[in-house]
Protein backbone atom coordinates (compact mmCIF):
# COMPACT_ATOMS: atom_id res chain seq x y z
CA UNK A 1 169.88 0.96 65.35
CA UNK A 2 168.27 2.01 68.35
CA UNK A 3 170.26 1.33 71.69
CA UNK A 4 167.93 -0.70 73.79
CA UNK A 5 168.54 -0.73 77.51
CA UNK A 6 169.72 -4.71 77.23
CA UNK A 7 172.48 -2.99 74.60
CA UNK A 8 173.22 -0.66 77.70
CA UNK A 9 173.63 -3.28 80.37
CA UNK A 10 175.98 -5.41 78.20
CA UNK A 11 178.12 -2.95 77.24
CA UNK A 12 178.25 -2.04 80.84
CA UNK A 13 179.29 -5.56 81.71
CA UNK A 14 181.90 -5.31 79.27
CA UNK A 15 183.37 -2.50 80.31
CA UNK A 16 183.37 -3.06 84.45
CA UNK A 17 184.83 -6.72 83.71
CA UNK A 18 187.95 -5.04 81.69
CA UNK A 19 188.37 -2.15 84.53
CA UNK A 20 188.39 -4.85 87.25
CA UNK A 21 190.51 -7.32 85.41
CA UNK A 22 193.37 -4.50 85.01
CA UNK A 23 193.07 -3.61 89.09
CA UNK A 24 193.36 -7.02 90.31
CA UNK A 25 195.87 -8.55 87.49
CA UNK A 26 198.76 -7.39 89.86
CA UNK A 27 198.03 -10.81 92.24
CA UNK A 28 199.66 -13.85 91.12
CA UNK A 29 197.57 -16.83 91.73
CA UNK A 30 198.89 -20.99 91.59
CA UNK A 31 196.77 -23.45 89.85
CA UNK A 32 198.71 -26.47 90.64
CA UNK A 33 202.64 -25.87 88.43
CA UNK A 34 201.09 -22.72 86.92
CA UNK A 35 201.20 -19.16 87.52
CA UNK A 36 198.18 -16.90 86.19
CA UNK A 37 197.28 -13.24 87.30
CA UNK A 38 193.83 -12.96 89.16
CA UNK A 39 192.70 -11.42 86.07
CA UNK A 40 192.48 -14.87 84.65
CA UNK A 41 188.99 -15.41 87.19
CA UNK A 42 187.33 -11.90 84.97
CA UNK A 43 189.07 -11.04 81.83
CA UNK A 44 188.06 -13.86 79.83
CA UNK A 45 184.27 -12.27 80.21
CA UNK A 46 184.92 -9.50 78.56
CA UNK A 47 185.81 -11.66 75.79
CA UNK A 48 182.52 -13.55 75.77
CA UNK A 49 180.44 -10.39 76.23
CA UNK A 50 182.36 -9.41 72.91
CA UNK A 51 181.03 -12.33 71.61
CA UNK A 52 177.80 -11.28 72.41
CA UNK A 53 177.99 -8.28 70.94
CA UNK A 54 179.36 -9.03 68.24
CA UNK A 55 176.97 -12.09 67.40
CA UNK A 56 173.44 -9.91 68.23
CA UNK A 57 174.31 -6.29 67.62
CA UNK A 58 177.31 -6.62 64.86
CA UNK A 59 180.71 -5.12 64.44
CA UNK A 60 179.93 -2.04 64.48
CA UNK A 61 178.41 -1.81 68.01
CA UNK A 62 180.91 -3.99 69.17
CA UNK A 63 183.33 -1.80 67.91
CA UNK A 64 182.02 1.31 69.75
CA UNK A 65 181.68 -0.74 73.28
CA UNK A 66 185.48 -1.52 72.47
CA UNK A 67 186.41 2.12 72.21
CA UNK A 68 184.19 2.89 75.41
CA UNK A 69 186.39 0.11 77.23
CA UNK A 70 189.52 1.91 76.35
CA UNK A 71 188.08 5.16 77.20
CA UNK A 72 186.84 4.10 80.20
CA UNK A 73 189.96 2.04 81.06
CA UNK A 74 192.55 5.53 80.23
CA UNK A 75 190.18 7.04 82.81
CA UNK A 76 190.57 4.82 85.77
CA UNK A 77 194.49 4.34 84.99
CA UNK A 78 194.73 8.16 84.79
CA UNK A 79 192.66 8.90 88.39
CA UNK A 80 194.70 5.69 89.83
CA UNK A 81 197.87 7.72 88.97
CA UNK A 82 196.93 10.50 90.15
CA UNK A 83 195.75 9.45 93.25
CA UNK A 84 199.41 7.97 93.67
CA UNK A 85 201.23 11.51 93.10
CA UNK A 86 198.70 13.21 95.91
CA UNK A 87 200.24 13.53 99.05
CA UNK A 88 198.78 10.97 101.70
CA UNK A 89 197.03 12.00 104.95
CA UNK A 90 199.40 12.11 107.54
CA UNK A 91 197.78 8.83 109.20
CA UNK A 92 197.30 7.27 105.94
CA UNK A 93 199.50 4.16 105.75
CA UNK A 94 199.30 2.08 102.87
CA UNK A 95 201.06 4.61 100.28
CA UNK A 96 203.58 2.51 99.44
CA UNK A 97 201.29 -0.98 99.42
CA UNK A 98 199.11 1.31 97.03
CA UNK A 99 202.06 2.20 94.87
CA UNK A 100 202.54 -1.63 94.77
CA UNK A 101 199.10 -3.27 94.15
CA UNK A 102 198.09 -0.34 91.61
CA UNK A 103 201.03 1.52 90.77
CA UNK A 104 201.89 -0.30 87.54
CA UNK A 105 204.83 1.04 85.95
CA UNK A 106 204.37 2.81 81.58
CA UNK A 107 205.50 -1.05 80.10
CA UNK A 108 202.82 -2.76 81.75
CA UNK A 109 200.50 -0.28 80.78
CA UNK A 110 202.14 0.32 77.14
CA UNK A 111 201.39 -3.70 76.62
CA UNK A 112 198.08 -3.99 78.39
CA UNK A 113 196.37 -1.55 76.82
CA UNK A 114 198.17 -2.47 72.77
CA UNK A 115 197.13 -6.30 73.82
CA UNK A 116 193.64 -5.12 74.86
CA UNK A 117 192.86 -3.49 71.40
CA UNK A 118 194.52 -5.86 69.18
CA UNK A 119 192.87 -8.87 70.95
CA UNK A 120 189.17 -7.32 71.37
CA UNK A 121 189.33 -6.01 67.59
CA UNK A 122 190.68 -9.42 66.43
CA UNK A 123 188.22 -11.82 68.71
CA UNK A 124 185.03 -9.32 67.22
CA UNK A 125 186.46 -9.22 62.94
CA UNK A 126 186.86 -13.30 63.60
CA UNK A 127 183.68 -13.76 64.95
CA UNK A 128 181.48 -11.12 62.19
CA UNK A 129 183.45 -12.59 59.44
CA UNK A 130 182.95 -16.53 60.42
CA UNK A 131 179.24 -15.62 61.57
CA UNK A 132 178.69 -14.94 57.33
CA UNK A 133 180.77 -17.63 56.57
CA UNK A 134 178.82 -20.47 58.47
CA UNK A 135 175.46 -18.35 57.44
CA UNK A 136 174.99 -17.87 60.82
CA UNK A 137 174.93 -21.51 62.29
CA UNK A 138 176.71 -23.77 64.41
CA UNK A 139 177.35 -21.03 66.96
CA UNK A 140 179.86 -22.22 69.07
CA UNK A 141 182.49 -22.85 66.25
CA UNK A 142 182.28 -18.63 66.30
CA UNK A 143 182.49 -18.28 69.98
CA UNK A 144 185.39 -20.98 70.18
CA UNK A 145 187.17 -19.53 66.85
CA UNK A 146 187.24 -16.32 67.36
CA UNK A 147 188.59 -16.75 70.90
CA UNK A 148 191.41 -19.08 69.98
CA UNK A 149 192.50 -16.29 67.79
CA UNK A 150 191.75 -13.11 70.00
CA UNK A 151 192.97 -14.27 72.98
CA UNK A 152 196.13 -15.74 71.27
CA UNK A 153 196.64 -12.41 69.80
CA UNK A 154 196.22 -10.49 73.40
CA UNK A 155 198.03 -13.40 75.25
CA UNK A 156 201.27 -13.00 72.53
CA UNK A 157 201.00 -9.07 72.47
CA UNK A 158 201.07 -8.68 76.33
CA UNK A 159 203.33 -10.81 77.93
CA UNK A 160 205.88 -10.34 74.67
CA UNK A 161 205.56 -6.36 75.46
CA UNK A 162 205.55 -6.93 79.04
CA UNK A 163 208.35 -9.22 79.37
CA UNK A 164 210.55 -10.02 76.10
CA UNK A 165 214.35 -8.93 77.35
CA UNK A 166 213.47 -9.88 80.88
CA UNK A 167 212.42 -13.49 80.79
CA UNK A 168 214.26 -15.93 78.23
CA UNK A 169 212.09 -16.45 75.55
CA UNK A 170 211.95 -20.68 76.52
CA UNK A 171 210.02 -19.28 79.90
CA UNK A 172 208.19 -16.92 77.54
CA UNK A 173 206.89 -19.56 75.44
CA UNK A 174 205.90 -21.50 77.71
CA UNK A 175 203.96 -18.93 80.00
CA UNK A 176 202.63 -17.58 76.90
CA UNK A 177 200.83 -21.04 75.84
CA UNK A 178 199.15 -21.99 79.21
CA UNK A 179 198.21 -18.20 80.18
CA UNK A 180 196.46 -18.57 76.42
CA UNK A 181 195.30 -22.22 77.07
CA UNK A 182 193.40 -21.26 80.18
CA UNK A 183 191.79 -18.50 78.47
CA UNK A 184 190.28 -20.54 75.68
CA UNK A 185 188.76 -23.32 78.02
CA UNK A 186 187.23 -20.57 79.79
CA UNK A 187 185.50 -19.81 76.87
CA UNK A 188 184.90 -23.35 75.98
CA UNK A 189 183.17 -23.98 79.16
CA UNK A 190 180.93 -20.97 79.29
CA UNK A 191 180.02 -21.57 75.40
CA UNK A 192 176.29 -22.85 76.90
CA UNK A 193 176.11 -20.00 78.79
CA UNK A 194 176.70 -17.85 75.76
CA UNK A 195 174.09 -19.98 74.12
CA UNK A 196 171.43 -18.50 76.70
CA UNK A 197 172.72 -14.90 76.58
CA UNK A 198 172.73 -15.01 72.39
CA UNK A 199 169.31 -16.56 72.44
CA UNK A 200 167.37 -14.45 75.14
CA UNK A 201 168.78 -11.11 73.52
CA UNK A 202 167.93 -12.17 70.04
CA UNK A 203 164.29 -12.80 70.81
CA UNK A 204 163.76 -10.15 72.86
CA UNK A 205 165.74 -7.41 70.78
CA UNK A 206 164.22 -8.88 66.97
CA UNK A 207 167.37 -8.55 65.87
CA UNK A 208 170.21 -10.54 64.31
CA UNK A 209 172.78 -8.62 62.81
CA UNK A 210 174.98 -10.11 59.39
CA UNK A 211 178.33 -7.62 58.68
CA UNK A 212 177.89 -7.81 55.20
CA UNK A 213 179.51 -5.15 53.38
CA UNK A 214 180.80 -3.70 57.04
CA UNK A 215 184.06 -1.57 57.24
CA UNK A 216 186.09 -3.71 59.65
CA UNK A 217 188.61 -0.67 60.36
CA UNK A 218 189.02 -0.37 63.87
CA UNK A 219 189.42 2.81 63.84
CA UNK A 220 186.22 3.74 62.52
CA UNK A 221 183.90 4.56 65.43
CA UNK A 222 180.93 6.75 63.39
């Protein structure tokens, strides 16, 4: 397939909401009794871009955009670091609220970027595999689906990684169902949006791809 500058621009969505949702997850906001990271305002886009990927340009380019997000992600965590370990300007004096905000310590990263993967790869095999399986209709049950499953997967995966041995596992539960809750009527809410976005690239790319006889390996980027 030839990459068409639309293919460009949404990959490049994808991967600037998944760099800024890892900067700004260290904030803890309050809706009402719960507790979410900031994250919670971005990341959920990255999941509906997938969708969008997925559903126009198939598994397969999904697939690479998800690699590129990792890539891309390594990089920023590795120049973040990096800039930590410099020695600060002698009237420089937010080191140590830097080493806060960004300065996340090798479990938070260990379970962000494991709950990344196995989320994204999960949300984009549900969504390829149900768009054959409905014959391509009745979009939203795809866009709904595979989210339910993806972002249960990445919900479970980071927070059990992040935190199992330092909450108890009844504070676990329950932060683990409302973080995922909150993600999925995200998605519910913006499915008309995704309606638009599916539709306009459709028409104007003449394309709408089927994974029929795909190799859903993950790990298969060629």
């Amino acid at each position: 397939m030839t990459v068409s500058h639309r293919f460009v621009v949404v990959a490049a969505l994808f991967v600037t909401c998944l760099i800024t949702s890892n900067i700004i997850i260290a904030k803890q906001i309050s809706i009402g009794i719960i507790v979410l990271p900031a994250a919670i305002i971005i990341f959920p886009l990255s999941y509906i871009i997938g969708d969008v990927l997925t559903e126009v340009y198939g598994y397969q380019q999904a697939r690479r955009v998800i690699w590129l997000g990792f890539l891309c992600n390594l990089i920023a965590v590795l120049a973040i670091w990096i800039g930590k370990i410099l020695p600060p300007a002698p009237f420089f004096e937010a080191q140590n609220a830097y080493n806060r905000i960004l300065g996340s310590t090798p479990r938070f990263l260990l379970a962000s970027f494991a709950a990344y993967l196995a989320g994204e790869f999960t949300n984009s095999v549900v969504m390829a595999k149900m768009k054959i399986m409905t014959k391509g209709r009745w979009l939203w049950t795809r866009t709904i689906g595979s989210t339910l499953v993806g972002q249960g997967v990445d919900t479970v995966v980071v927070l059990a990684i992040a935190f199992v041995g330092v909450l108890p596992f009844s504070v676990l539960g329950i932060m683990m169902f409302f973080h995922w809750l909150v993600k999925c009527v995200y998605e519910a809410v913006a499915t008309p949006l995704t309606y638009v976005v599916v539709g306009y690239l459709k028409r104007k790319e003449g394309i709408d791809v089927y994974d029929y006889g795909v190799d859903f390996n993950p790990l298969r980027v060629v």
